[in-house]
Protein backbone atom coordinates (compact mmCIF):
# COMPACT_ATOMS: atom_id res chain seq x y z
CA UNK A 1 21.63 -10.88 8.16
CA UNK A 2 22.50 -7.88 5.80
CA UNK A 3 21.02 -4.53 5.98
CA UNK A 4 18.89 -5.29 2.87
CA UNK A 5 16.98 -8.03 3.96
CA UNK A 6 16.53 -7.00 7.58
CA UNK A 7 14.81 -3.73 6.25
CA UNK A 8 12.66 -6.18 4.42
CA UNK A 9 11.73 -8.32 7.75
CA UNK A 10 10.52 -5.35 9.03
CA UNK A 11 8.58 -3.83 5.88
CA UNK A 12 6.65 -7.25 6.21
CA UNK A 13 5.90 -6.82 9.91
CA UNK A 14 4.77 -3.56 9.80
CA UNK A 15 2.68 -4.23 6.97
CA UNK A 16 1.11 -7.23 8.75
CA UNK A 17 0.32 -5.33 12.03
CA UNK A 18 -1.55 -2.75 10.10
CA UNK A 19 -3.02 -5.28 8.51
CA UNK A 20 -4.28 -6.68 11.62
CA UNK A 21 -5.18 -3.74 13.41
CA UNK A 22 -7.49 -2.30 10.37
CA UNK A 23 -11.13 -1.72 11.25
CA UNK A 24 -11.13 -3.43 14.37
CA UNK A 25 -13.75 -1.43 16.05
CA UNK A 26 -16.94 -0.47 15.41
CA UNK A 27 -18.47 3.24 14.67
CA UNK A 28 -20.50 4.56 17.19
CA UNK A 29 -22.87 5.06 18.47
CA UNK A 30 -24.32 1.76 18.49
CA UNK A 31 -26.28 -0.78 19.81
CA UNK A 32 -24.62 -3.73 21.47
CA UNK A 33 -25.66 -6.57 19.03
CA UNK A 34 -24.61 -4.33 15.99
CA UNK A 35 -20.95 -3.61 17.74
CA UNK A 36 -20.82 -7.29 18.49
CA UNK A 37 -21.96 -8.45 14.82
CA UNK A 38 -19.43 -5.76 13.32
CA UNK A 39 -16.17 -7.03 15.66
CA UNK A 40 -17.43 -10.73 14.38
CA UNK A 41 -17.55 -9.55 10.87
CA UNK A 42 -14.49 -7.96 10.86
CA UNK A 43 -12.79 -10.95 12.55
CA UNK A 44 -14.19 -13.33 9.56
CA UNK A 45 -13.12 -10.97 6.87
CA UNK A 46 -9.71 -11.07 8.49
CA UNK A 47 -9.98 -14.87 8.10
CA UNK A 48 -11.23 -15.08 4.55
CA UNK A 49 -8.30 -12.76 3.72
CA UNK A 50 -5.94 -15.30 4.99
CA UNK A 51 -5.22 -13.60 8.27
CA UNK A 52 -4.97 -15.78 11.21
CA UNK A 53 -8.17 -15.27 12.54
CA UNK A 54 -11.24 -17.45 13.09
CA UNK A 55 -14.17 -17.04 11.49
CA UNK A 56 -17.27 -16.50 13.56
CA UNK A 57 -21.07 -15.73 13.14
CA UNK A 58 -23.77 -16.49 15.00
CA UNK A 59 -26.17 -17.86 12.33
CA UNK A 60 -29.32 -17.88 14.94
CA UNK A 61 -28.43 -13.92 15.56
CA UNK A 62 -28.09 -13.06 11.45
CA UNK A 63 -31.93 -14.38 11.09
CA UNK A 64 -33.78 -12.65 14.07
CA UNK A 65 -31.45 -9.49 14.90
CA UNK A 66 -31.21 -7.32 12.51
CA UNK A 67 -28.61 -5.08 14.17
CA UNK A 68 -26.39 -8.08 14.81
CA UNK A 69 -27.05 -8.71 10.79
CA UNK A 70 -25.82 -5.54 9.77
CA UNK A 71 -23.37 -4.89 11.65
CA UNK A 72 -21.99 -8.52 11.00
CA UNK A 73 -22.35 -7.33 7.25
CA UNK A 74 -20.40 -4.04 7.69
CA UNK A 75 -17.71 -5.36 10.00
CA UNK A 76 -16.75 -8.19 7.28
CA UNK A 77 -17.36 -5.35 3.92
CA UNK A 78 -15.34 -3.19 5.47
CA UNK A 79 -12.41 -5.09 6.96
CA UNK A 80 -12.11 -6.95 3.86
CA UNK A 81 -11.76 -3.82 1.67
CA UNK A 82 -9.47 -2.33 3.96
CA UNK A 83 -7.36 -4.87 3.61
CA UNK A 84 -7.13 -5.89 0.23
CA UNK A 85 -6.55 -1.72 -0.25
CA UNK A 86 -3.58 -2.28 2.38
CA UNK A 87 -2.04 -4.76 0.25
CA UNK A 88 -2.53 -3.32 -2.52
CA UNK A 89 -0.58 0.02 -1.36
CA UNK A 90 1.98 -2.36 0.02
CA UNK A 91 2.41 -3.98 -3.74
CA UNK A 92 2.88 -0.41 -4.88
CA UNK A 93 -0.67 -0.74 -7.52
């Protein structure tokens, strides 16, 4: 492999593992169902960005917990604008 393209392997993998490692947990302080809601919104961002990740929400919890709701809400807003700003940086807009 030549220099040039094994600096490039790595560029990619480092810009991956930040990629999964963005907002993966939740601000505090917080109750349990909004921390749980947030890590499952984050995880389903990471999936509708294309990130191998599953995409998870507990549709019973959205329509009677609110703090599941929002944080469900916050963990998916926020992941997926972290990312899309990671990739952006990474495509040098």
């Amino acid at each position: 492999m030549n220099s040039s393209r094994g600096a490039a392997v790595i560029f990619v993998w480092a810009g991956t593992f930040q990629l999964l490692a963005a907002c993966t947990i939740a601000p505090t302080p917080t109750t349990e169902a909004y921390t749980q809601g947030y890590n499952e919104g984050c995880q389903s961002g990471k999936y509708y960005m294309g990130l191998p990740f599953r995409y998870v929400q507990d549709a019973t919890r959205m329509n009677v917990q609110a703090d599941y709701a929002r944080g469900w809400d916050r963990g998916y807003e926020r992941c997926t604008f972290e990312i899309l700003q990671q990739m952006q940086t990474d495509r040098g807009m």
